[in-house]
PDB file of N, CA and C in Angstrom:
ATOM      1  N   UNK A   1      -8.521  -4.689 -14.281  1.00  0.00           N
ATOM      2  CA  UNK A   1      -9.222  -5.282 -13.153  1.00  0.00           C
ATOM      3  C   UNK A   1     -10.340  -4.382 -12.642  1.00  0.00           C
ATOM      4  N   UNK A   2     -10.498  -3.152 -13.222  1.00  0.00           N
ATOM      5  CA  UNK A   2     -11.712  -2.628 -13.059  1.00  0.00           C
ATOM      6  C   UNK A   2     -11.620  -1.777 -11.877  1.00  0.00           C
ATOM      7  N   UNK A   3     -10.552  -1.116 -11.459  1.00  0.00           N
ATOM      8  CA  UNK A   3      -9.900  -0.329 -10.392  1.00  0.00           C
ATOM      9  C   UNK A   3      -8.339   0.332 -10.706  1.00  0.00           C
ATOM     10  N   UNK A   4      -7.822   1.388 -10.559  1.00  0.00           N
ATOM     11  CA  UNK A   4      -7.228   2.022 -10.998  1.00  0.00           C
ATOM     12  C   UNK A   4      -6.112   1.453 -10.479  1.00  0.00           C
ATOM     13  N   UNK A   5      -4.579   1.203 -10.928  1.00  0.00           N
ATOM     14  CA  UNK A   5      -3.646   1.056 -10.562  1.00  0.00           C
ATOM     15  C   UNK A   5      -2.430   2.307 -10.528  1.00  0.00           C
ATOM     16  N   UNK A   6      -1.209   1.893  -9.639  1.00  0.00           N
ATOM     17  CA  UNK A   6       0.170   2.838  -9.839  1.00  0.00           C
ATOM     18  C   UNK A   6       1.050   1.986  -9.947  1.00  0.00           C
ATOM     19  N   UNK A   7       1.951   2.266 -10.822  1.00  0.00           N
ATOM     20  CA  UNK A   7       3.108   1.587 -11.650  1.00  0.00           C
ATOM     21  C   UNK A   7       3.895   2.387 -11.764  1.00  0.00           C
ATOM     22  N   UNK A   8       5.353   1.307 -11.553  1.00  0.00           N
ATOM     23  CA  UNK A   8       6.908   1.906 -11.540  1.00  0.00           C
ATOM     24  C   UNK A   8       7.028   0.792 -12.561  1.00  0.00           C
ATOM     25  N   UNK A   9       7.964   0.870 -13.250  1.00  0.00           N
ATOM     26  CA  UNK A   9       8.733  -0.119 -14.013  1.00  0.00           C
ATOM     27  C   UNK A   9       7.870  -1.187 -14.107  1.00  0.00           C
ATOM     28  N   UNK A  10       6.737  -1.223 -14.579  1.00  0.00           N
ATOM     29  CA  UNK A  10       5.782  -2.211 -15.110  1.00  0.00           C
ATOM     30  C   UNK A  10       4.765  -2.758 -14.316  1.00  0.00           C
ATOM     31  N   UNK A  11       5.542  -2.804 -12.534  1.00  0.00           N
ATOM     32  CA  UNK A  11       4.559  -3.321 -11.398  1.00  0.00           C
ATOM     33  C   UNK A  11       4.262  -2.085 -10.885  1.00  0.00           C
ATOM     34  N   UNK A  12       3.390  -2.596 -10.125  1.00  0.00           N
ATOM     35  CA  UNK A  12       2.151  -2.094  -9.413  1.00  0.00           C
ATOM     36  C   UNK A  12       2.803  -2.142  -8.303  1.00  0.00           C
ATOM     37  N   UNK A  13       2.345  -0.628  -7.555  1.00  0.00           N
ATOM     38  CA  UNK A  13       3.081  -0.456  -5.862  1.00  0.00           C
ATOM     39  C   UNK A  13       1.399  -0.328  -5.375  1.00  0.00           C
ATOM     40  N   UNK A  14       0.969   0.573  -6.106  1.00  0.00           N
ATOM     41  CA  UNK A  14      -0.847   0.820  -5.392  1.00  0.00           C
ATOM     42  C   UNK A  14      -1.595   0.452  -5.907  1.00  0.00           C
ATOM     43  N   UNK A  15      -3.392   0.139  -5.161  1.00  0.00           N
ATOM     44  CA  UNK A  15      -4.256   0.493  -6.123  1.00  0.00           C
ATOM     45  C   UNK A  15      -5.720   1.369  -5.292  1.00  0.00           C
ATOM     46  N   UNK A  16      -6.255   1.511  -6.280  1.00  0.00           N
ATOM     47  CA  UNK A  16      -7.824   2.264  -5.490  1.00  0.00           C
ATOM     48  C   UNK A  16      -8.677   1.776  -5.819  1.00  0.00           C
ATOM     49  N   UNK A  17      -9.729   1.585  -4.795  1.00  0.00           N
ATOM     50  CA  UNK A  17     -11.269   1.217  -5.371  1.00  0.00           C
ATOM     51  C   UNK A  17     -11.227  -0.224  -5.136  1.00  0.00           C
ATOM     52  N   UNK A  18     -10.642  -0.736  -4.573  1.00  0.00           N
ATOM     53  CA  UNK A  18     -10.670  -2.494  -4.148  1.00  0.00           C
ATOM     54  C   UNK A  18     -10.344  -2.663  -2.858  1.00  0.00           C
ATOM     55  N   UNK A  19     -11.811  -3.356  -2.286  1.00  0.00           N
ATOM     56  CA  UNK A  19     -12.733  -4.096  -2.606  1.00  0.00           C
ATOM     57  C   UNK A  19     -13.583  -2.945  -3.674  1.00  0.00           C
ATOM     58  N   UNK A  20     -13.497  -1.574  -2.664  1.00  0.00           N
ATOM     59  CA  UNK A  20     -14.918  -0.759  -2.918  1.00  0.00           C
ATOM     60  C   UNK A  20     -14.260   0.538  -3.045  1.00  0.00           C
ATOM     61  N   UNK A  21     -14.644   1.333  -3.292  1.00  0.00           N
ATOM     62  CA  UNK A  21     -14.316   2.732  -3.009  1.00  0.00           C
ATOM     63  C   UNK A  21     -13.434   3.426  -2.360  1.00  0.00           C
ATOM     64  N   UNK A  22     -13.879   2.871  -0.876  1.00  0.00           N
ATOM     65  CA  UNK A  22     -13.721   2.958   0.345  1.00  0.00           C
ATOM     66  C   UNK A  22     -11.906   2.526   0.549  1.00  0.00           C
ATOM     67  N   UNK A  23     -11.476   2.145  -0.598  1.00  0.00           N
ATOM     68  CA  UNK A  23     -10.371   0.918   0.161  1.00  0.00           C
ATOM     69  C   UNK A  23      -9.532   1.602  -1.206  1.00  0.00           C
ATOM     70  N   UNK A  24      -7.917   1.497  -0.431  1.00  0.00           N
ATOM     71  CA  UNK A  24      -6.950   1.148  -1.588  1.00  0.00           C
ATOM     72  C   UNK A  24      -6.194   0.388  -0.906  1.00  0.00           C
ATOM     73  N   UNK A  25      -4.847   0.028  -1.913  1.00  0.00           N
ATOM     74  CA  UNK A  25      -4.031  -1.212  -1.320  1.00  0.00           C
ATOM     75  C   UNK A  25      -2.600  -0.728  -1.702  1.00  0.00           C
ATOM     76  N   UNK A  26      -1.882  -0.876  -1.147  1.00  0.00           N
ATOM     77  CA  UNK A  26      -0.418  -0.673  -0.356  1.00  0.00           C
ATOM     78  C   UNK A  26       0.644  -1.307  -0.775  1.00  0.00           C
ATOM     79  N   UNK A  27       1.568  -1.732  -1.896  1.00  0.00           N
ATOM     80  CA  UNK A  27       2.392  -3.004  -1.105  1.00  0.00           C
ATOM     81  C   UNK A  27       3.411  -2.276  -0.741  1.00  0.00           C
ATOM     82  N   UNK A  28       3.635  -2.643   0.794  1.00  0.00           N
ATOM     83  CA  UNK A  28       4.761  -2.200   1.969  1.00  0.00           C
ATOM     84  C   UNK A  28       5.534  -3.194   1.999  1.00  0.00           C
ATOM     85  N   UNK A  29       6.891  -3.069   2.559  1.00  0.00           N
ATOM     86  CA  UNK A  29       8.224  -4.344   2.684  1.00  0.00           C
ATOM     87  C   UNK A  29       7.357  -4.130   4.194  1.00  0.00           C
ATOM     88  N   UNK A  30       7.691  -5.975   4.419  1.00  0.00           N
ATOM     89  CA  UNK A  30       6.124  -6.795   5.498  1.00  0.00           C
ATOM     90  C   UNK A  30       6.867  -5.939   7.135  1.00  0.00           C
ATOM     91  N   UNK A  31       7.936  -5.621   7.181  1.00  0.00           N
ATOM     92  CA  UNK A  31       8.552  -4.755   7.955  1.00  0.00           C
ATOM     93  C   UNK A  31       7.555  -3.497   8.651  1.00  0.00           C
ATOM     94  N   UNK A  32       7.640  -2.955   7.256  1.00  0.00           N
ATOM     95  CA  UNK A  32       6.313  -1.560   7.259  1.00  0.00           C
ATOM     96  C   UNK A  32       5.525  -1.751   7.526  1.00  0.00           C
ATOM     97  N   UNK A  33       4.541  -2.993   6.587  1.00  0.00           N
ATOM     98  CA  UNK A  33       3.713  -3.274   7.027  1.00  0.00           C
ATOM     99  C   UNK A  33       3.131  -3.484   8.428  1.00  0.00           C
ATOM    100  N   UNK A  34       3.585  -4.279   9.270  1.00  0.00           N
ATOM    101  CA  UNK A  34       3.731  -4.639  10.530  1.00  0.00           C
ATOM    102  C   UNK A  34       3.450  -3.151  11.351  1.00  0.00           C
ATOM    103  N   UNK A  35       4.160  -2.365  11.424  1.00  0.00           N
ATOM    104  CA  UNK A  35       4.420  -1.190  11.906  1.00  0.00           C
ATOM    105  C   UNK A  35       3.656  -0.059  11.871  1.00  0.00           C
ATOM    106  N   UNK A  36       2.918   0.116  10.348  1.00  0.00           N
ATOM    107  CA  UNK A  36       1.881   0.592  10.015  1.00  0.00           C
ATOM    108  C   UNK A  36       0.814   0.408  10.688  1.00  0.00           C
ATOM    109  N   UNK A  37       0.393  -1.049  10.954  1.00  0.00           N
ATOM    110  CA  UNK A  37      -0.714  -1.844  10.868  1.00  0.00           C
ATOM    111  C   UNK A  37      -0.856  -1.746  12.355  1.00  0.00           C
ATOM    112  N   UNK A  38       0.187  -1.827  13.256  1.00  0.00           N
ATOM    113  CA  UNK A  38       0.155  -1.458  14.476  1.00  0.00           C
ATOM    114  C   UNK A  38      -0.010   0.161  15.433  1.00  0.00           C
ATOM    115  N   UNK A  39       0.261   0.863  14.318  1.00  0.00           N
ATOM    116  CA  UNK A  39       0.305   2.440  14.898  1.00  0.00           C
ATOM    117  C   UNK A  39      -1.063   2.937  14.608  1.00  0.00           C
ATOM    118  N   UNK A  40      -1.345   2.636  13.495  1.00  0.00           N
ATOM    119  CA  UNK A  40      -2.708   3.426  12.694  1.00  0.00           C
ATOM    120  C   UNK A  40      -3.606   1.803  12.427  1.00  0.00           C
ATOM    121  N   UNK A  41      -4.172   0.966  13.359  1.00  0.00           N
ATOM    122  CA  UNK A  41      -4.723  -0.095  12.869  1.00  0.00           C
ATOM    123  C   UNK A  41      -6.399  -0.370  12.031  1.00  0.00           C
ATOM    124  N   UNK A  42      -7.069   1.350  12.242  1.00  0.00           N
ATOM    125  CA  UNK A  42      -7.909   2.032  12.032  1.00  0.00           C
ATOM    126  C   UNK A  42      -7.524   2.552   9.983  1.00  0.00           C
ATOM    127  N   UNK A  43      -6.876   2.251  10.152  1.00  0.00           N
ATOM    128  CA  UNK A  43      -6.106   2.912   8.616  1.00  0.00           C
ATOM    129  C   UNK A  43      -5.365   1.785   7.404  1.00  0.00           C
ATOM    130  N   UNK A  44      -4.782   1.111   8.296  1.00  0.00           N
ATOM    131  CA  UNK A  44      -3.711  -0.124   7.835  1.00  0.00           C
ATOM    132  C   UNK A  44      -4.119  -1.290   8.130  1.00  0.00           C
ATOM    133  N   UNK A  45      -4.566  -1.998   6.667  1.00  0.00           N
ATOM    134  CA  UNK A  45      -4.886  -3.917   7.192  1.00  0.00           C
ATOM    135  C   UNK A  45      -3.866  -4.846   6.772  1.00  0.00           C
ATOM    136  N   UNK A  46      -3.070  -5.869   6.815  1.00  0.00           N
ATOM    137  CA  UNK A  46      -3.086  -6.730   6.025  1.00  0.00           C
ATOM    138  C   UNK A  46      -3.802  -7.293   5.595  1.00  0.00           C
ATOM    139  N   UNK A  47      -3.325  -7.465   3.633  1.00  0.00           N
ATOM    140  CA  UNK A  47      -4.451  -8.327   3.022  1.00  0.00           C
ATOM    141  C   UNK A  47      -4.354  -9.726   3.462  1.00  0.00           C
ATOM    142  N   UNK A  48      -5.305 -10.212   3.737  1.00  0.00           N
ATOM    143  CA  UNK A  48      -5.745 -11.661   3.749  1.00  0.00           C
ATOM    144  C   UNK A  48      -4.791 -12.693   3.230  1.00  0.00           C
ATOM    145  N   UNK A  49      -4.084 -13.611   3.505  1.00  0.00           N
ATOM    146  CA  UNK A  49      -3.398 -14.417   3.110  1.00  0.00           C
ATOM    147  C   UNK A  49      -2.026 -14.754   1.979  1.00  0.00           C
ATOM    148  N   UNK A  50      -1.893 -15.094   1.440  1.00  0.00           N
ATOM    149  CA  UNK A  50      -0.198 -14.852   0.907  1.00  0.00           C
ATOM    150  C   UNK A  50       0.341 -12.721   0.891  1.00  0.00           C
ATOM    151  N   UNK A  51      -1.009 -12.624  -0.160  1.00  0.00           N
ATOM    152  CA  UNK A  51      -0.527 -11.151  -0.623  1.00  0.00           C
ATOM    153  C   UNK A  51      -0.088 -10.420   0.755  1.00  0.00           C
ATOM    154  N   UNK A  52      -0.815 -10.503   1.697  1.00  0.00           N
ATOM    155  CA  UNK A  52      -0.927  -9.869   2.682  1.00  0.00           C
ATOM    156  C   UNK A  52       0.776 -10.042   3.527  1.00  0.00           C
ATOM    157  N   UNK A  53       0.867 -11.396   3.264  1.00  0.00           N
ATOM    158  CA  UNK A  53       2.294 -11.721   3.892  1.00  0.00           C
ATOM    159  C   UNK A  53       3.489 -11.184   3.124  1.00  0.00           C
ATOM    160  N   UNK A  54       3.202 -10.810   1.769  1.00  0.00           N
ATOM    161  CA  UNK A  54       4.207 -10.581   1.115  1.00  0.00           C
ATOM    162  C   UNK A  54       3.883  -9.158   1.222  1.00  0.00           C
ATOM    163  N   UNK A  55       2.852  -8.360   1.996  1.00  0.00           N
ATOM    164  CA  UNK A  55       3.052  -6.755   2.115  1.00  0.00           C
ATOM    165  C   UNK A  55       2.015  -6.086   1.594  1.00  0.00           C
ATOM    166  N   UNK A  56       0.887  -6.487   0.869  1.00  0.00           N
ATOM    167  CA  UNK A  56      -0.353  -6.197   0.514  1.00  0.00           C
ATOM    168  C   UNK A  56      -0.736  -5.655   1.339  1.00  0.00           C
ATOM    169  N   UNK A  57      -1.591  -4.109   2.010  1.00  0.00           N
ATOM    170  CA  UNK A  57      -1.676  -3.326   2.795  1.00  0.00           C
ATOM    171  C   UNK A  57      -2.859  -2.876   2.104  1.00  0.00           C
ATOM    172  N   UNK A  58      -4.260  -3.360   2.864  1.00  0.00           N
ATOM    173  CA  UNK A  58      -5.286  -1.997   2.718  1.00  0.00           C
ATOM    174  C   UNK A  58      -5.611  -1.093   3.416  1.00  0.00           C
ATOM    175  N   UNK A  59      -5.689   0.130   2.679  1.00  0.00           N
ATOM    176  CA  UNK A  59      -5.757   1.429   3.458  1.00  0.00           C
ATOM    177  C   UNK A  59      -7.666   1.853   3.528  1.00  0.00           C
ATOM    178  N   UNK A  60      -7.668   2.532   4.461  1.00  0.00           N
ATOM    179  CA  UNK A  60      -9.152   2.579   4.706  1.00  0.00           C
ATOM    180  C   UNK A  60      -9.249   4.065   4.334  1.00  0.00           C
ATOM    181  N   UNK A  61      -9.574   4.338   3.612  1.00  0.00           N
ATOM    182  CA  UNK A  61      -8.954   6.249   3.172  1.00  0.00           C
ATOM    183  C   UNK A  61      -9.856   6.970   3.838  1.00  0.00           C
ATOM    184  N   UNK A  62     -11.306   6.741   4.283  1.00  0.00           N
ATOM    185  CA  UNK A  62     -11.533   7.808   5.330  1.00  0.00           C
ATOM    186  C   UNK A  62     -11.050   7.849   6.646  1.00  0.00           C
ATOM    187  N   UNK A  63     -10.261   6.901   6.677  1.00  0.00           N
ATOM    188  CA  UNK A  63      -9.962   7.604   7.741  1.00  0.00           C
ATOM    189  C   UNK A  63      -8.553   7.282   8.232  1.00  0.00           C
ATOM    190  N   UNK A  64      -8.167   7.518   6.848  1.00  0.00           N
ATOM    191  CA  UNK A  64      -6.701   7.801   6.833  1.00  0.00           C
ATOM    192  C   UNK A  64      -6.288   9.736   6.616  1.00  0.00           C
ATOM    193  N   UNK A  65      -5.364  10.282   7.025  1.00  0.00           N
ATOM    194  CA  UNK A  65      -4.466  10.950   6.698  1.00  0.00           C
ATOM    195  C   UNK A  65      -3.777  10.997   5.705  1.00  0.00           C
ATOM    196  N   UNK A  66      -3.889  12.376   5.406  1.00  0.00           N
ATOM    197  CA  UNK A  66      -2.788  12.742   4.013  1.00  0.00           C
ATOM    198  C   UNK A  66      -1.468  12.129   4.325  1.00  0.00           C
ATOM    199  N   UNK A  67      -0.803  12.784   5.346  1.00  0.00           N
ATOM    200  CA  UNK A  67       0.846  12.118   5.195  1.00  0.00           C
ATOM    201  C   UNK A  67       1.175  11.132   5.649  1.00  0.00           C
ATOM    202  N   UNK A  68      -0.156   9.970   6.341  1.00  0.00           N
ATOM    203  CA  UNK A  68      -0.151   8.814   5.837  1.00  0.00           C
ATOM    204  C   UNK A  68       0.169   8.111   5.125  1.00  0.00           C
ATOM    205  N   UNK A  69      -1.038   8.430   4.286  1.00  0.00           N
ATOM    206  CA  UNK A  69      -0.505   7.940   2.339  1.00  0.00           C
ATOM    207  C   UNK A  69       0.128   8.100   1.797  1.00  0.00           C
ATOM    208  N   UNK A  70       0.479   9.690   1.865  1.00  0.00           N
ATOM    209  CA  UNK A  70       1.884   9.789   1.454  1.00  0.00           C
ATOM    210  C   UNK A  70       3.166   9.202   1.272  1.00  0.00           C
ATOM    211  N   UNK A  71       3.314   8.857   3.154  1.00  0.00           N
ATOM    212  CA  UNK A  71       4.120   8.005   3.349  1.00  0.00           C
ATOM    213  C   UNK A  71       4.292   6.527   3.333  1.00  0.00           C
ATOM    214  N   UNK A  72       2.940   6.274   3.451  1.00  0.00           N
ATOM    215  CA  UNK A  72       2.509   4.376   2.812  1.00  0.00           C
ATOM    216  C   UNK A  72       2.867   4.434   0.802  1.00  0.00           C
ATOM    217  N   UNK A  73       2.565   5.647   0.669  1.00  0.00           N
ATOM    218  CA  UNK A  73       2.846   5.323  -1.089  1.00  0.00           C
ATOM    219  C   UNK A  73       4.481   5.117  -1.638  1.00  0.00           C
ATOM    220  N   UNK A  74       5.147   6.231  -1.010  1.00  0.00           N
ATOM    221  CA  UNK A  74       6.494   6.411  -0.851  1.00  0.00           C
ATOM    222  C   UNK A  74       6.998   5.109  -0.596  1.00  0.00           C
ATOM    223  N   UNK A  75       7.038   4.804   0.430  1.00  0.00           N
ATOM    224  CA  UNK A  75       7.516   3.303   0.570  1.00  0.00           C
ATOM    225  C   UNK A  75       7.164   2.240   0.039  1.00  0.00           C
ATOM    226  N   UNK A  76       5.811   2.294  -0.849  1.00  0.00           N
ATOM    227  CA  UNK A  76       5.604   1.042  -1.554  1.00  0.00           C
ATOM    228  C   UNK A  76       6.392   0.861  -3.125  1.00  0.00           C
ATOM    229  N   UNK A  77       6.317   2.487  -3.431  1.00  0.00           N
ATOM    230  CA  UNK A  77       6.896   2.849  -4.452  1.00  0.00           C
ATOM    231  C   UNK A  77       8.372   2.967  -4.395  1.00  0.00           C
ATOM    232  N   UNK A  78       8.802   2.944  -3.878  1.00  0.00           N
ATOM    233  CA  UNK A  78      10.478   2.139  -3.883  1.00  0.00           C
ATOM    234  C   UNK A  78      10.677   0.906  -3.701  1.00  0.00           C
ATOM    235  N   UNK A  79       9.480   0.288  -2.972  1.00  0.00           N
ATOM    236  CA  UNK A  79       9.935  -1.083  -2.876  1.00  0.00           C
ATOM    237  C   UNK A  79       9.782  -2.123  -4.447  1.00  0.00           C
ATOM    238  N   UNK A  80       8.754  -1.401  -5.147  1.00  0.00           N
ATOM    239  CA  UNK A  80       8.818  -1.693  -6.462  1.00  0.00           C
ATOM    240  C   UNK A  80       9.855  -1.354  -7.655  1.00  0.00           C
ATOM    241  N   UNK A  81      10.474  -0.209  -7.093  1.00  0.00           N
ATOM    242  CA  UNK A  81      10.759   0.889  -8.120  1.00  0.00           C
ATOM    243  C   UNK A  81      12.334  -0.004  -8.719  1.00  0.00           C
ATOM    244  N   UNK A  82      13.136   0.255  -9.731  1.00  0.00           N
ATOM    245  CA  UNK A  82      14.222  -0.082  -9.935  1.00  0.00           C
ATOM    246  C   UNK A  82      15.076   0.762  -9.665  1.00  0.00           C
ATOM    247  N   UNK A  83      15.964  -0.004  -8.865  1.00  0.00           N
ATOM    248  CA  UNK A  83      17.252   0.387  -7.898  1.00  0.00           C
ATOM    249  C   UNK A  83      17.763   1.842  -8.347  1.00  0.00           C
ATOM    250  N   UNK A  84      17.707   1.861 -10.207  1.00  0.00           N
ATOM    251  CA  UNK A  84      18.043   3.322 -10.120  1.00  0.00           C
ATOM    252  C   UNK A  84      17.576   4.590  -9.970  1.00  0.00           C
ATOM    253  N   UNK A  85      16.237   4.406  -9.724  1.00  0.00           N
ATOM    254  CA  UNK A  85      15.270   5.292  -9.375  1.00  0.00           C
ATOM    255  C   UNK A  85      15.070   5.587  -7.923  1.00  0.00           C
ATOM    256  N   UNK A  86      15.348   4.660  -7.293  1.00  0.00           N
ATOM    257  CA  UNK A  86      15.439   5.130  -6.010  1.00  0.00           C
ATOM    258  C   UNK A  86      16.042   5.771  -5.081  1.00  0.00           C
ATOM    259  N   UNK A  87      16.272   6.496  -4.209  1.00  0.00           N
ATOM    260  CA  UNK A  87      16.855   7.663  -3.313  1.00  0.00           C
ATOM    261  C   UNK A  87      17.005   6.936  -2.296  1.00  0.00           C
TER     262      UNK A  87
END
């Protein structure tokens, strides 16, 4: 798709460079999402329509924080990950 992805067990938890540069994307359980999106709303969007409802999260990386992402990646990446990989 012409933007870099992160993969656990075949799916995709992140990506970078979509729309632009400027942007990566998240998927958070819609829980997180919510919570995210409310603390740091400068940082955390929901995407636009289904994806977004199912936890699609764009991050605005300038002007996000390291242990932000960190912690937005962490959680997307278990929510993908298979059960035995996870902690």
């Amino acid at each position: 798709m012409a933007h870099p992805d992160f993969r656990v067990g075949g799916k995709i938890f992140a990506t970078l460079g979509y729309p632009d540069r400027n942007w990566a994307m998240v998927k958070l359980p819609p829980e997180q999402q919510e919570l995210l999106s409310k603390a740091a709303p400068g940082v955390f969007v929901p995407v636009k329509g289904g994806w977004g409802r199912q936890g699609a999260t764009s991050v605005r990386l300038k002007s996000a924080e390291k242990t932000q992402v960190r912690g937005a990646l962490r959680e997307a990446w278990a929510k993908v990950a298979p059960k035995r990989l996870t902690y």
